[in-house]
Protein backbone atom coordinates (compact mmCIF):
# COMPACT_ATOMS: atom_id res chain seq x y z
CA UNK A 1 40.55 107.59 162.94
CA UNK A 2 36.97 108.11 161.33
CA UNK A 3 36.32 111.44 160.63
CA UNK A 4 32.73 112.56 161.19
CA UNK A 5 33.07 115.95 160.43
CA UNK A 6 35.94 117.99 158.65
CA UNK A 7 39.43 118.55 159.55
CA UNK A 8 40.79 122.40 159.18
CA UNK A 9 44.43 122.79 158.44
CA UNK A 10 45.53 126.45 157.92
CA UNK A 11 49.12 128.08 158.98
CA UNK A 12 51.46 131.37 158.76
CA UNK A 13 49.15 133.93 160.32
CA UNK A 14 52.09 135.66 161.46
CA UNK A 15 50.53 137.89 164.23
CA UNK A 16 52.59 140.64 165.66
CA UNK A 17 53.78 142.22 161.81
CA UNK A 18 54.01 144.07 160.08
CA UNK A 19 52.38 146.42 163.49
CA UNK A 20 50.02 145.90 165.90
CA UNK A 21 47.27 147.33 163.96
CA UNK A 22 47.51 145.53 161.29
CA UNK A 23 48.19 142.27 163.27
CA UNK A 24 44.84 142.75 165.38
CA UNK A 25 42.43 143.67 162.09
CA UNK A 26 44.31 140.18 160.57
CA UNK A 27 43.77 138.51 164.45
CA UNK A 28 40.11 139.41 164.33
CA UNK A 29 39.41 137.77 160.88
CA UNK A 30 41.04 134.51 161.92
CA UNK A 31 38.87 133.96 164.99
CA UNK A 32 35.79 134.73 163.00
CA UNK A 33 36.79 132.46 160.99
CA UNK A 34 37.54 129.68 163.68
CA UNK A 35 34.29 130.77 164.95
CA UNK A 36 32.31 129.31 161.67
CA UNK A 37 34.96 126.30 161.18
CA UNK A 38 34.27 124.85 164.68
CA UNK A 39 30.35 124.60 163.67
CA UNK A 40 31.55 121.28 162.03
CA UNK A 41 35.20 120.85 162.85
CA UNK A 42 36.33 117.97 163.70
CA UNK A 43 39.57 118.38 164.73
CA UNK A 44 41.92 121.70 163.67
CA UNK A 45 45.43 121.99 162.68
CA UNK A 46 47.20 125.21 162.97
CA UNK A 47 50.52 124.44 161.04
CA UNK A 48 52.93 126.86 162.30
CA UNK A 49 53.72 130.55 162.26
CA UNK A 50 51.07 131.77 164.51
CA UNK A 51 53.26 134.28 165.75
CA UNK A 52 55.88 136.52 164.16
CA UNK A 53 57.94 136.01 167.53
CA UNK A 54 56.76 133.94 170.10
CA UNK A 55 59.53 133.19 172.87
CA UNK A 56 57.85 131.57 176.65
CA UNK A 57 59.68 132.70 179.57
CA UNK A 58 59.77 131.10 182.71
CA UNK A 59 56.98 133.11 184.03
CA UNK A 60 56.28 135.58 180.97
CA UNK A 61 54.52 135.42 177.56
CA UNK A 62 54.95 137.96 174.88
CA UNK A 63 52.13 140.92 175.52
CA UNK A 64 48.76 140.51 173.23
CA UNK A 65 47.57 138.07 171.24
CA UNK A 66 44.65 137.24 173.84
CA UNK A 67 41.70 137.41 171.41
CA UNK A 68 43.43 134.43 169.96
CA UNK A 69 44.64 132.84 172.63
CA UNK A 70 41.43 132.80 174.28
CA UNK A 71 39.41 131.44 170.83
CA UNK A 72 42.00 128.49 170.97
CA UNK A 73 40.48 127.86 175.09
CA UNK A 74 37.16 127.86 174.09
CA UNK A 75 37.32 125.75 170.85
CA UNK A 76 39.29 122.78 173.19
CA UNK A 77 37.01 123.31 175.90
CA UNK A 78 34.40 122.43 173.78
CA UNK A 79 35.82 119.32 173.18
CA UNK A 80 37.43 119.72 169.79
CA UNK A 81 40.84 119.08 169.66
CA UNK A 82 43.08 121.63 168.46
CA UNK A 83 46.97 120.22 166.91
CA UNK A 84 49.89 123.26 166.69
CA UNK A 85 52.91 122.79 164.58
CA UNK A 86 56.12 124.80 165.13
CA UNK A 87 57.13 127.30 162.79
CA UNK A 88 60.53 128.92 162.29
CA UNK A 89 59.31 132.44 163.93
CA UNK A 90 57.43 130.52 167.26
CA UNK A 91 59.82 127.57 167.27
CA UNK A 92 61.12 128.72 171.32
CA UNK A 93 57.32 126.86 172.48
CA UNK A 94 57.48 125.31 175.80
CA UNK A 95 54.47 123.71 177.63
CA UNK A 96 52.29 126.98 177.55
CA UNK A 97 50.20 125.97 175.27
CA UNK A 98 49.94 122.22 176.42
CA UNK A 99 48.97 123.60 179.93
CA UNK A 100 47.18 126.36 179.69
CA UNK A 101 44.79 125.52 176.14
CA UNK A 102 45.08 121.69 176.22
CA UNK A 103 46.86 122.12 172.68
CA UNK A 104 49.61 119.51 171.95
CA UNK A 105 52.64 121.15 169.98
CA UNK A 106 54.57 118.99 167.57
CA UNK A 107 58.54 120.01 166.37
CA UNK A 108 58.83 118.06 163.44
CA UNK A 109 56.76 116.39 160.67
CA UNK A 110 54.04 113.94 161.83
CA UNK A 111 51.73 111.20 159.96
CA UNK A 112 48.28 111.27 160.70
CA UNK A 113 45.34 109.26 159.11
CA UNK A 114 41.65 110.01 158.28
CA UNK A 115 39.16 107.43 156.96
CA UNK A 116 41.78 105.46 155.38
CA UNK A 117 43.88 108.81 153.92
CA UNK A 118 47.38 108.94 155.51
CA UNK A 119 48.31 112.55 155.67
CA UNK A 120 51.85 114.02 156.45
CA UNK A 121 51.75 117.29 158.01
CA UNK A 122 54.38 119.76 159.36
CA UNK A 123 55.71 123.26 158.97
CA UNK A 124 57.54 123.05 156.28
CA UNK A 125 61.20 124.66 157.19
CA UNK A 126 64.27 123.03 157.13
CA UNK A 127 63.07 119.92 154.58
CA UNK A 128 64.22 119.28 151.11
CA UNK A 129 67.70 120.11 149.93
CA UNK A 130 68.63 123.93 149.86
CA UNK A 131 68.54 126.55 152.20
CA UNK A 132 71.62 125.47 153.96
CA UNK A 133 71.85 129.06 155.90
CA UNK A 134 68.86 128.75 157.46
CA UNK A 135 69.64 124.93 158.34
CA UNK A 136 72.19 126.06 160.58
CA UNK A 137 70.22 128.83 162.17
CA UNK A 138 67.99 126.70 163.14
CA UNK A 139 70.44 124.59 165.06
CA UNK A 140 71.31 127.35 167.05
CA UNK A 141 67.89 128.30 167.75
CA UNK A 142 66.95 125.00 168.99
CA UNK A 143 70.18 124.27 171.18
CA UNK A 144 68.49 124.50 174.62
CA UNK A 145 72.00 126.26 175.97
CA UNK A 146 71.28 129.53 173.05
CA UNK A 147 67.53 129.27 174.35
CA UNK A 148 68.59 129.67 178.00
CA UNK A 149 70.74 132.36 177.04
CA UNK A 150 67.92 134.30 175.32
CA UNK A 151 65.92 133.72 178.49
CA UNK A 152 68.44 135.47 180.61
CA UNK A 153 67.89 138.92 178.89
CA UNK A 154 65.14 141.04 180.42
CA UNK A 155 61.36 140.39 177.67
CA UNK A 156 62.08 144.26 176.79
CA UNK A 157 65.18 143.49 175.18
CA UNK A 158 65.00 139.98 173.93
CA UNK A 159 61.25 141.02 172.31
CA UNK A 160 63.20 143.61 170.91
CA UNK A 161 65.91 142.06 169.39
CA UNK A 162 63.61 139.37 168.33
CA UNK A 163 60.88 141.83 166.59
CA UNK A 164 64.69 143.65 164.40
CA UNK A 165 65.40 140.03 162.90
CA UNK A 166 61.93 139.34 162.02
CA UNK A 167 61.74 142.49 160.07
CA UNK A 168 65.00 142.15 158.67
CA UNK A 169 64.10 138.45 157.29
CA UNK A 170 60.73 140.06 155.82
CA UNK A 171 62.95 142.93 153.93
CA UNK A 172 65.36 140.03 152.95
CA UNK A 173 62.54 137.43 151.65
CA UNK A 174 60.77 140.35 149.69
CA UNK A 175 58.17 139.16 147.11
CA UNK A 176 59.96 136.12 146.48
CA UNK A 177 57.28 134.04 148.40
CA UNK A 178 54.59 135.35 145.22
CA UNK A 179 56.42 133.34 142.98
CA UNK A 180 56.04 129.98 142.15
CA UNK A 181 59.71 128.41 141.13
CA UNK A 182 59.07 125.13 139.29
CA UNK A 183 58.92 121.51 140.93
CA UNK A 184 62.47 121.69 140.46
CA UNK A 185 62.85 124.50 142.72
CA UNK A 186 60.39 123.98 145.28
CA UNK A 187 62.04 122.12 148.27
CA UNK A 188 58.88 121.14 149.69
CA UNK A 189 57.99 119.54 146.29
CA UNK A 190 61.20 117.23 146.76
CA UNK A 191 60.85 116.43 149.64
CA UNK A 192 57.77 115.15 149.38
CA UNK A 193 59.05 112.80 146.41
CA UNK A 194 62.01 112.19 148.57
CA UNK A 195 59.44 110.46 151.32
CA UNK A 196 57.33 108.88 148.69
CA UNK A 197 60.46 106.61 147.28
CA UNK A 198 59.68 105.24 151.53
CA UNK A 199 56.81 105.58 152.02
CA UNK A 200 53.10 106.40 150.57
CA UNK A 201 50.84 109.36 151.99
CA UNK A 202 47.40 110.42 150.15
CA UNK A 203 48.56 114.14 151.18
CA UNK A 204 51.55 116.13 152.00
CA UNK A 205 50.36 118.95 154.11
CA UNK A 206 52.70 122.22 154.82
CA UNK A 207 53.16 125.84 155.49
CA UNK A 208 55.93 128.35 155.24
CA UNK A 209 55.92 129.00 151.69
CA UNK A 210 52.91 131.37 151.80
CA UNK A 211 51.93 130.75 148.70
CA UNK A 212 48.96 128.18 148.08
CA UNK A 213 49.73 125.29 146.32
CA UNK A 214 47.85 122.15 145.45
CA UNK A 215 50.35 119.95 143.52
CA UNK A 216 49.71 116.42 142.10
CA UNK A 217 52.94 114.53 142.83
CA UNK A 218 51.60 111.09 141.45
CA UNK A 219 48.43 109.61 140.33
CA UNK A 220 47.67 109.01 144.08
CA UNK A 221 49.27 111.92 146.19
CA UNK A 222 49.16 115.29 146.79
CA UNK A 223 50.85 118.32 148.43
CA UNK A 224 49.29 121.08 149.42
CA UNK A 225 50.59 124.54 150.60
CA UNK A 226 48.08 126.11 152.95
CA UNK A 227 49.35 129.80 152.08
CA UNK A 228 49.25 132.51 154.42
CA UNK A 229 46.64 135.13 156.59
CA UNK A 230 48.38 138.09 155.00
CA UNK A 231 47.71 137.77 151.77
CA UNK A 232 45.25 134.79 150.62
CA UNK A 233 43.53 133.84 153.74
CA UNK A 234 44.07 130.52 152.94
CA UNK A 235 43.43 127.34 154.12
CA UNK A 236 42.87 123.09 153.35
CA UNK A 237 39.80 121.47 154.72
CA UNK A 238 39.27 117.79 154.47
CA UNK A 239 35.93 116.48 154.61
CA UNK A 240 36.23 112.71 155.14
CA UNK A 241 36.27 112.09 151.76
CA UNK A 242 38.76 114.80 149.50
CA UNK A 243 40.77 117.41 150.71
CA UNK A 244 40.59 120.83 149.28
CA UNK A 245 42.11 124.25 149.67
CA UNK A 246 39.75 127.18 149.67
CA UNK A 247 39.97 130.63 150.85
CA UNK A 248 38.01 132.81 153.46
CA UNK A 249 36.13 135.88 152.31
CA UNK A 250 36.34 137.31 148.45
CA UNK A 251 37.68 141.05 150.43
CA UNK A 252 41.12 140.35 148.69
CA UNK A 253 42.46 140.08 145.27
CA UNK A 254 41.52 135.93 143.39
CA UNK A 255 44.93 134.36 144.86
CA UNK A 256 47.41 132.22 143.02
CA UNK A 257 45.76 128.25 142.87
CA UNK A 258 48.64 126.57 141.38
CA UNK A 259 47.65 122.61 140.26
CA UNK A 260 51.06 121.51 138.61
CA UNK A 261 51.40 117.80 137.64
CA UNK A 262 54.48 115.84 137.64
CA UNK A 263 55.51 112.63 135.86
C-alpha cells in the first residue's frame, strides 16, 4: 500500500484502572489526541489493551467507555480506517466492534506493508520463550467452552470477578514493567530474532510491555515498543518514509527511550 499520509500505532491504554476517575481524565487525553492524529492519519492502529476488562455479551457491553467508543465511529466514518489488536485484558472481543465501528479486530500477529516497509504488528503476549504461566492462561481464556461459561454469569458478577484479577495481576506485575531487562531477557526482543532467521520485516511493532522501546535488531530492522497511556503517553508514527516513537504532551516526567543495538 502507498501511504499518503502517516500511520499511528499506539496501545495499552488500559481504560477502566486503576478507577473510573482516573480512567476518564486518561480517556479524555487519548481522544484529544486522536482528534489531532486524524488531521493527517492515514490509517490507525490501536495495538491492544484498550480496556482493562472488556468481555461482549450476547446483548451487553461493559458500562462506559462511550467517549471513546464514539471517537473510534467518527474517525471510520470519516473514512479512515481504524485496525484493533487483541490484548490479554480485552482478548473475549466478538463482532462488536466489527459491526457497530467498522473496526476489524485481529487475534494474533499480522504483516502489513507501507511504501515498500514490511511491518509486523501484534500485541505482544504470549510470543518469545518464557512466561509459560501465562501461556496456559491464555488457553483457557480463549477456549470458546470457558468463554461461554463466563457468559452464563449475570455482567454484575462476571465484571466483578473480572475487575479482582485485573487488580490482582497489577499488584503482582508491580514496577517490573519500568525496567528494561537486557535483549537477553526481553521476550519480545527474541522473538523478533526468532522471525527474522524466516523471514525479513523493516519493523517489529508491539505492545504489552509498557515500556517504550526502539531497539535496532540488525542493520535493517527494528522493534519498537509503543509503551503505555498511563505513564508515557506513548506512541510510533510512521510517515511514509521512517518510523518513529514520540510522545504526547511534555505534562509527565521525560520517559525511558531505550535505543539498544545488537550484533
Amino acid at each position: 500500500m502507498q501511504s499518503s499520509g502517516k500511520i499511528y500505532f499506539l496501545s495499552d491504554f488500559h481504560l477502566g484502572a486503576p478507577n473510573a476517575a482516573a480512567s476518564l481524565e486518561r480517556e479524555k487525553r487519548i481522544i484529544r489526541f486522536l482528534d489531532e492524529a486524524r488531521q493527517d492519519a492515514e490509517q490507525i492502529f490501536i495495538v491492544g489493551d484498550l480496556f482493562d476488562f472488556w468481555y461482549e455479551y450476547k446483548k451487553v457491553v461493559p458500562k462506559g467507555f462511550v467517549r471513546i467508543l464514539g471517537k473510534l465511529a467518527e474517525i471510520t466514518d470519516s473514512g479512515i480506517p481504524v485496525h484493533f489488536f487483541v490484548g490479554n485484558h480485552d482478548m473475549w472481543m466478538t463482532d462488536y466492534f466489527q459491526k457497530e465501528l467498522n473496526i476489524p479486530v485481529y487475534f494474533e500477529p499480522v504483516p502489513f506493508e507501507f511504501n515498500g516497509k514490511k511491518f509486523l504488528v501484534g500485541h505482544g503476549d504470549g510470543l518469545g520463550p518464557g512466561d509459560h504461566g501465562y501461556k496456559f492462561i491464555k488457553k483457557i481464556f480463549r477456549n470458546k467452552v470457558c468463554q461461554w461459561l463466563f457468559g452464563i454469569l449475570p455482567p454484575f458478577m462476571g465484571m466483578g470477578l473480572a475487575d479482582y484479577f485485573s487488580r490482582k495481576s497489577r499488584a503482582q506485575t508491580g514496577t517490573k514493567d519500568e525496567v528494561f531487562m537486557g535483549e537477553d531477557g526481553e521476550w519480545l526482543v527474541i522473538y523478533c530474532k526468532e522471525v527474522l532467521k524466516q523471514q525479513h520485516y523493516d519493523y517489529f511493532i508491539f505492545g504489552h510491555r509498557h515500556l517504550p522501546l526502539d531497539i535496532n535488531l540488525n542493520n535493517k530492522s527494528r522493534y519498537i515498543n509503543l509503551g503505555d497511556w498511563i505513564k508515557y503517553d506513548s506512541y510510533a508514527v510512521f510517515d511514509g518514509n521512517e518510523l518513529q516513537l514520540k510522545y504526547y504532551g511534555n505534562k509527565r516526567q521525560q520517559p525511558v527511550n531505550l535505543t539498544v543495538s545488537s550484533t
